[in-house]
Protein backbone atom coordinates (compact mmCIF):
# COMPACT_ATOMS: atom_id res chain seq x y z
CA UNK A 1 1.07 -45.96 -8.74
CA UNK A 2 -0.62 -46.23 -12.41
CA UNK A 3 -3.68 -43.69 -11.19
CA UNK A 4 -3.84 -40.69 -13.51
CA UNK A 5 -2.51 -38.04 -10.85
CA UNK A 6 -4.26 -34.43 -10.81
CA UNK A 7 -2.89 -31.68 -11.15
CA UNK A 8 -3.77 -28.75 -8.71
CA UNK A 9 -4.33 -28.89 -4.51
CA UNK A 10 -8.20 -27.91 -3.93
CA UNK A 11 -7.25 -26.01 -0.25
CA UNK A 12 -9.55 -26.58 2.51
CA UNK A 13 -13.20 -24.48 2.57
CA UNK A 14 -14.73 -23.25 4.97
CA UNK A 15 -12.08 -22.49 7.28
CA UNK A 16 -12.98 -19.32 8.24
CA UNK A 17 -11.81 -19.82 12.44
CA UNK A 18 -9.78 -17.44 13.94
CA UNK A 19 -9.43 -19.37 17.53
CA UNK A 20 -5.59 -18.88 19.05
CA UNK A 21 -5.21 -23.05 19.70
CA UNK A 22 -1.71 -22.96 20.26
CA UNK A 23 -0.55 -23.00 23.89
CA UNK A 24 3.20 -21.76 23.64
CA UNK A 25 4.02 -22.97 27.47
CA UNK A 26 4.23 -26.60 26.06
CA UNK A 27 5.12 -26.05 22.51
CA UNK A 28 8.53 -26.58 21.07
CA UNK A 29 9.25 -24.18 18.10
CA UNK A 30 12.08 -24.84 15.39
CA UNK A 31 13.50 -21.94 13.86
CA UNK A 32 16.43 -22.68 11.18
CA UNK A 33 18.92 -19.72 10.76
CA UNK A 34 17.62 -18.08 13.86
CA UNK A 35 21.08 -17.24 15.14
CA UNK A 36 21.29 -13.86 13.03
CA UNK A 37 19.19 -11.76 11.25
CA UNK A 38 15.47 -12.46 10.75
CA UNK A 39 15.96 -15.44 12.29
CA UNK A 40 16.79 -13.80 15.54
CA UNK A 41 14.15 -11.65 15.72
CA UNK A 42 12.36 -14.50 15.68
CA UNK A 43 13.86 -16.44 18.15
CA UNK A 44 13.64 -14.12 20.37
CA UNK A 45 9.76 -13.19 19.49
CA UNK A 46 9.27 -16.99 20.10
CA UNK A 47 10.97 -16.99 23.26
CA UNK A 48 9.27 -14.24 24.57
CA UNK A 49 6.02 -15.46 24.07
CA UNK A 50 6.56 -18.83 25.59
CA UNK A 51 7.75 -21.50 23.53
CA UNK A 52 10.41 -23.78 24.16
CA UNK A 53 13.02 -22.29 21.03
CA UNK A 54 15.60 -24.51 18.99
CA UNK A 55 17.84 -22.52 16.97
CA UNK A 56 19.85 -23.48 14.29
CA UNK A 57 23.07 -22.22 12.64
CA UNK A 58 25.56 -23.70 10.28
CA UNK A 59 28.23 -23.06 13.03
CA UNK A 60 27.31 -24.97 16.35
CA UNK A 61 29.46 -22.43 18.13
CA UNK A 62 27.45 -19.52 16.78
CA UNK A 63 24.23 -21.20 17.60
CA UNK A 64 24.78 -22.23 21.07
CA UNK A 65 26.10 -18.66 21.81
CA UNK A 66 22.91 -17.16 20.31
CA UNK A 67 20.78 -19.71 21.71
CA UNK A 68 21.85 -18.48 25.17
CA UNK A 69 21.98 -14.53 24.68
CA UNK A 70 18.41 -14.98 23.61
CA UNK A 71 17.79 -17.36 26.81
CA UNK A 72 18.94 -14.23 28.79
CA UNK A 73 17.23 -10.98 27.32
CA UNK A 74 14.40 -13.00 27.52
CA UNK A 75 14.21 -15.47 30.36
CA UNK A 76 13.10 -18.60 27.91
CA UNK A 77 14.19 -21.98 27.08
CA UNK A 78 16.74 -21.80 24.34
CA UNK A 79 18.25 -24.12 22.49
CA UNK A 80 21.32 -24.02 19.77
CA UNK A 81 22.19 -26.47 17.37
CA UNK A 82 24.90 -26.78 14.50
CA UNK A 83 22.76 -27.30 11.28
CA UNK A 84 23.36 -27.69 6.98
CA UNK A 85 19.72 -27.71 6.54
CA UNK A 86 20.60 -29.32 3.03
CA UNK A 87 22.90 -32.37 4.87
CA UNK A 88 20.64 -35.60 4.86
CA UNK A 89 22.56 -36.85 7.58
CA UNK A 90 22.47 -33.12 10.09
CA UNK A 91 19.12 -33.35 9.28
CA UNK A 92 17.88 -36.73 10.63
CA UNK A 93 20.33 -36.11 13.70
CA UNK A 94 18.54 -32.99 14.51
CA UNK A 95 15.27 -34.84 14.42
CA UNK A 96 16.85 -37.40 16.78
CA UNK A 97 17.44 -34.49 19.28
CA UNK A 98 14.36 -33.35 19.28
CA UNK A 99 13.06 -36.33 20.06
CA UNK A 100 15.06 -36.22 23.35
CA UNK A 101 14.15 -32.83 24.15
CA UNK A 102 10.49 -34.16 23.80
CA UNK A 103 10.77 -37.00 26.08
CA UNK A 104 12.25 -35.23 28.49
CA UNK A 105 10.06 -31.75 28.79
CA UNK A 106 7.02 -33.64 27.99
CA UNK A 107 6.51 -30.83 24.70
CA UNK A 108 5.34 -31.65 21.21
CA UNK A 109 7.27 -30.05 18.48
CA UNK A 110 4.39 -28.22 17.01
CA UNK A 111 6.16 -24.60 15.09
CA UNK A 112 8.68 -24.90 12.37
CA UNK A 113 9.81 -22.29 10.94
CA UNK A 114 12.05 -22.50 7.75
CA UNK A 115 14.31 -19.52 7.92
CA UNK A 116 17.69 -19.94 6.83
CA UNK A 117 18.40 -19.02 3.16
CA UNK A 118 20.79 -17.74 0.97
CA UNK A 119 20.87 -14.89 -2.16
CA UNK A 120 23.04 -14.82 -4.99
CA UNK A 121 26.44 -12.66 -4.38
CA UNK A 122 25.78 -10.81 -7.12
CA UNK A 123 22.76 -9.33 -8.61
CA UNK A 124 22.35 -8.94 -12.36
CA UNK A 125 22.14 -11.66 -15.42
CA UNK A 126 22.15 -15.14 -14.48
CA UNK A 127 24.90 -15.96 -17.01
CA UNK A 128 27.03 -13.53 -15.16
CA UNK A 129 26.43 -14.82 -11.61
CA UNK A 130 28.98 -17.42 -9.80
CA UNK A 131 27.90 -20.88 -10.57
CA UNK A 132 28.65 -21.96 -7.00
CA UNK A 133 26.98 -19.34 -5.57
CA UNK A 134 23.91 -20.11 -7.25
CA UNK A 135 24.16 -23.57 -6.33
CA UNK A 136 24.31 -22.90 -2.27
CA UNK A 137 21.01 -20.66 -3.49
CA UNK A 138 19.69 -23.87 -4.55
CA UNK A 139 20.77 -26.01 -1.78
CA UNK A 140 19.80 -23.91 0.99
CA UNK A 141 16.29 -22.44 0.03
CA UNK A 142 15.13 -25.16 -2.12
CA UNK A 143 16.91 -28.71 -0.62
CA UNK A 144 16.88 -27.06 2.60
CA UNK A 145 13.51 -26.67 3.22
CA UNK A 146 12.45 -29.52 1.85
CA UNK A 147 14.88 -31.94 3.63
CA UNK A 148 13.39 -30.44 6.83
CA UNK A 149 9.46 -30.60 5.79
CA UNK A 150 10.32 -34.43 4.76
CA UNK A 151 12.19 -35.43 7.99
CA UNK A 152 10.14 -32.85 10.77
CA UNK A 153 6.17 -33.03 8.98
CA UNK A 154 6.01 -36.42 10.48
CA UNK A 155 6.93 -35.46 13.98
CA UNK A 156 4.54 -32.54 13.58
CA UNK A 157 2.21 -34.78 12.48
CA UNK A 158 2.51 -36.56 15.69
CA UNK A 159 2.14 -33.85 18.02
CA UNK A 160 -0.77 -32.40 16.47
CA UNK A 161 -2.58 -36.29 16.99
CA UNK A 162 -0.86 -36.07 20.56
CA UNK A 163 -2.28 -32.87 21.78
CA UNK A 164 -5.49 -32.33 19.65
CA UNK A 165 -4.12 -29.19 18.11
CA UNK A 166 -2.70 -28.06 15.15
CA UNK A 167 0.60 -28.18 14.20
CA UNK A 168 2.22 -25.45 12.08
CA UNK A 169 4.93 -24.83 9.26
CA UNK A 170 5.91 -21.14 8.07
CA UNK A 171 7.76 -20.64 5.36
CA UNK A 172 10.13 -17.27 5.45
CA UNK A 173 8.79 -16.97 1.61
CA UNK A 174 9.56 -13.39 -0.57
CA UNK A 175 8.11 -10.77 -3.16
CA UNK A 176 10.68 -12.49 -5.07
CA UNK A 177 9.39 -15.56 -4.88
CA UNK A 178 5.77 -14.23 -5.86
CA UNK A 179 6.40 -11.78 -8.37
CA UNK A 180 9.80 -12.35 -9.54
CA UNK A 181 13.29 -9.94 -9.08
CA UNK A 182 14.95 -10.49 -12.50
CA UNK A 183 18.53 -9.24 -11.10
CA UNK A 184 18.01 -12.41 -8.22
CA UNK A 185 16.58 -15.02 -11.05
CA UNK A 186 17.85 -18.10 -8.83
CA UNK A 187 16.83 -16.96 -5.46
CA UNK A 188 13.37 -16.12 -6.85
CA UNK A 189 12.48 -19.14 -8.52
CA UNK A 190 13.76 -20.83 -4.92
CA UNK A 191 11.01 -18.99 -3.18
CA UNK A 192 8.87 -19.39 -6.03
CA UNK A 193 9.35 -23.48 -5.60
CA UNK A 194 8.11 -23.00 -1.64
CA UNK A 195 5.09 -22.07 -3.05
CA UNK A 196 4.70 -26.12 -4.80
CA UNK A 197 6.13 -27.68 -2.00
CA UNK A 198 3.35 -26.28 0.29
CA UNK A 199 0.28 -27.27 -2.13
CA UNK A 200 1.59 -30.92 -1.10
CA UNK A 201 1.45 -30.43 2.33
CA UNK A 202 -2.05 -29.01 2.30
CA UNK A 203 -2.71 -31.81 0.10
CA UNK A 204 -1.55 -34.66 2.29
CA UNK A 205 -0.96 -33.05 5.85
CA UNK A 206 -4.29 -30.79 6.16
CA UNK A 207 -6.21 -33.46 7.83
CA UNK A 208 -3.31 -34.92 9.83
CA UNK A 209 -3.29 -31.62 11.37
CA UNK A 210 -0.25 -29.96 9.73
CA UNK A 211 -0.83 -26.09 8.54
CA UNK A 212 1.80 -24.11 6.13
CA UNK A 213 2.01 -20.48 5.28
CA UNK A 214 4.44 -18.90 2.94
CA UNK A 215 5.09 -15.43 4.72
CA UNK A 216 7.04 -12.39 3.39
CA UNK A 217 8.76 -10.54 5.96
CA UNK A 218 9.15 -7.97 3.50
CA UNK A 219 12.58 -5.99 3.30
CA UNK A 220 13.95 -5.67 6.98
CA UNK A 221 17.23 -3.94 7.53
CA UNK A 222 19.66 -7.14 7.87
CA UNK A 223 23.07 -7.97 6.63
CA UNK A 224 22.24 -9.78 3.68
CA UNK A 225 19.49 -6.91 2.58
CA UNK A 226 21.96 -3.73 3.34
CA UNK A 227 24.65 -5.82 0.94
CA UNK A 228 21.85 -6.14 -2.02
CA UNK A 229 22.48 -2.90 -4.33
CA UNK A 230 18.67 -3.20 -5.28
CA UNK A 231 18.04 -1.51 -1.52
CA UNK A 232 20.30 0.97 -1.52
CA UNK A 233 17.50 3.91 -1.67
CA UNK A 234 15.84 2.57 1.83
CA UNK A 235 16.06 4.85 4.46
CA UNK A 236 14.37 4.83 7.70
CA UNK A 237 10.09 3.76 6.83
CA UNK A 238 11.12 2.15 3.89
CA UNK A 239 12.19 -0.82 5.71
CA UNK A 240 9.84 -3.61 7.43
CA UNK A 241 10.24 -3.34 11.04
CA UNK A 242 11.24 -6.34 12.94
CA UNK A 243 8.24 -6.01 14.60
CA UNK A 244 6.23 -6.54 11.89
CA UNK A 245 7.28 -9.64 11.23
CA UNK A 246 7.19 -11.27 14.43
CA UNK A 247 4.33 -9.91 15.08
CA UNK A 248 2.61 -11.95 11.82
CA UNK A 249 4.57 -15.00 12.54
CA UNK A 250 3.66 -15.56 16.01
CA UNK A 251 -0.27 -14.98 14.91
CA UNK A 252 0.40 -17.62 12.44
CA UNK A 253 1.52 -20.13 14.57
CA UNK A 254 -1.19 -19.35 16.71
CA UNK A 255 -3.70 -20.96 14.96
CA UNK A 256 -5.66 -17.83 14.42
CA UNK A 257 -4.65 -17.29 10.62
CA UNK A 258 -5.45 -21.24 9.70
CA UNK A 259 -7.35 -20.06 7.29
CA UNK A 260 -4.91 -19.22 5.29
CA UNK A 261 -2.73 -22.31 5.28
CA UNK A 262 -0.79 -22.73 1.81
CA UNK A 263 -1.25 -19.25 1.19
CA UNK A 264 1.12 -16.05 0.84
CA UNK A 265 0.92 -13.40 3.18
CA UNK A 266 3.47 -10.58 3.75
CA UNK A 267 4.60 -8.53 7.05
CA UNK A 268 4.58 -4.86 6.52
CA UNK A 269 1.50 -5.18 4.50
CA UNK A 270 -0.93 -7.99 6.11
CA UNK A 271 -1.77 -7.81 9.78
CA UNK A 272 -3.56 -10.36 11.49
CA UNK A 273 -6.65 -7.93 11.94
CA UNK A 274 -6.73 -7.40 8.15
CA UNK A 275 -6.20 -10.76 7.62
CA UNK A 276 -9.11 -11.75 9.79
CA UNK A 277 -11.35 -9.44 8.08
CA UNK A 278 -10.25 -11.06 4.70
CA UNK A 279 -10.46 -14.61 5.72
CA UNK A 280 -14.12 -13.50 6.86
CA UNK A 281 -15.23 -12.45 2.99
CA UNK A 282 -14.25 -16.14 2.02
CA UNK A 283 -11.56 -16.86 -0.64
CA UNK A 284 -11.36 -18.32 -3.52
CA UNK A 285 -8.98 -21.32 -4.78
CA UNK A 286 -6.27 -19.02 -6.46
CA UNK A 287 -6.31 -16.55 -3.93
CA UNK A 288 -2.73 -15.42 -2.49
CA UNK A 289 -1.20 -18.57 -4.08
CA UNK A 290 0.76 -18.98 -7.36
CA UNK A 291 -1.87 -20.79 -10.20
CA UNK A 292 -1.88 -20.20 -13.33
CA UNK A 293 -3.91 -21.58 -16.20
């Protein structure tokens, strides 16, 4: 390629919709990490509502138990799958298995949601912080998701030509990643990076069908969050409620909030009224993304 490449993604205009096109009952939805955690809640939002769920876990075990706890509080089709969402190989397999599941319920994967992450151990200088620990940061929110965008976009891709209907990616994204935590330097610039690796899916994907969003689920009460020091004040209101996040991420996969595909949008503050009524004012370029200069 010897073409002078520019720099930037121009997003879509005049994508102002808010029509649900989804139709859960013959949707497959991937959720990585959705054994525990966020993840779960999720999982079992997704269930609820309909869609066929895969969840993932590092531990097989772990996700085939969750996969059919969820199946019984809710009465869905669940799905659990061992998973390194960083392993090349676990990756493509995966892909491989959701082509069977494909073939034989006659569903598209169309939802794929990039959950599992990691934080450092410690919070504080990066100098001080465990080199390996910082590399599994690394691996997990930055190789991780893009492994799984490279290997799953095309299979996305292909359900959204299939069924005449979008196909959607959300990012779990973070403050961090948009603002910056200095005592989490590595896990913020990971979430930062999600930010890049979107503007090239809007870039190439938007007219193949294929919609990203990089949501915040702001600071719900979960293992990892009750073992970062930086929450130790929260109490009660002061965390993000479950609710709120499902809530958000099943309106994004609905097809409702399209109009904000490569953008940043957070549970606990954005709703999808609000977000209606600010994709109706028009937005610029820059808007809820990360541009500078």
């Amino acid at each position: 390629m010897t073409e002078k490449l520019p720099y930037g993604t121009n997003l879509p205009t005049g994508n102002t919709a808010s029509e649900a096109t989804a139709v859960p009952s013959e949707t497959i939805a991937l959720i990585t990490g959705g054994a525990r955690g966020i993840g779960r809640h999720l999982s079992e939002a997704f269930a609820k509502a309909g869609y066929d769920v895969i969840v993932t876990a590092t531990s097989a075990e772990k996700a085939e138990a969750a996969a059919e706890e969820i199946a019984e509080a809710t009465g869905g089709v669940v799905t659990g799958v061992g998973l390194r969402t960083d392993d090349i190989t676990a990756v493509n397999q995966l892909r491989d298995s959701v082509a069977g599941l494909e073939k034989s319920t006659g569903k598209r994967l169309q939802v794929l949601i990039n959950n599992a992450g990691r934080i450092e151990s410690t919070e504080g200088p990066i100098w001080d912080a465990d080199p390996e620990s910082l590399k599994g940061v690394v691996d997990a929110n930055v190789t991780g998701v893009a492994l799984m965008i490279n290997v799953f976009a095309p299979v996305l891709m292909a359900g959204a030509e299939a069924t005449g209907r979008p196909s959607r990616i959300i990012d779990l994204n973070s403050g961090s990643g948009a603002q910056g935590t200095p005592a989490y330097a590595v896990y913020s610039a990971s979430k930062a990076s999600l930010f890049r690796l979107a503007d090239s899916v809007v870039h190439f994907g938007h007219d193949r069908g294929l919609r990203i969003f990089e949501m915040a689920p702001g600071v719900v009460e979960t293992a990892m969050t009750k073992s970062m020091p930086v929450h130790d004040f929260r109490k009660g209101d002061d965390w993000t409620s479950p609710e709120q996040v499902t809530d958000l991420a099943l309106a994004l996969a609905s097809g409702t909030l399209d109009a904000f595909t490569g953008r940043y949008v957070r549970a606990g503050a954005d709703t999808e009224e609000s977000l209606l009524a600010e994709a109706a004012g028009g937005m610029s370029d820059g808007i809820r993304r990360i541009v500078l200069g």
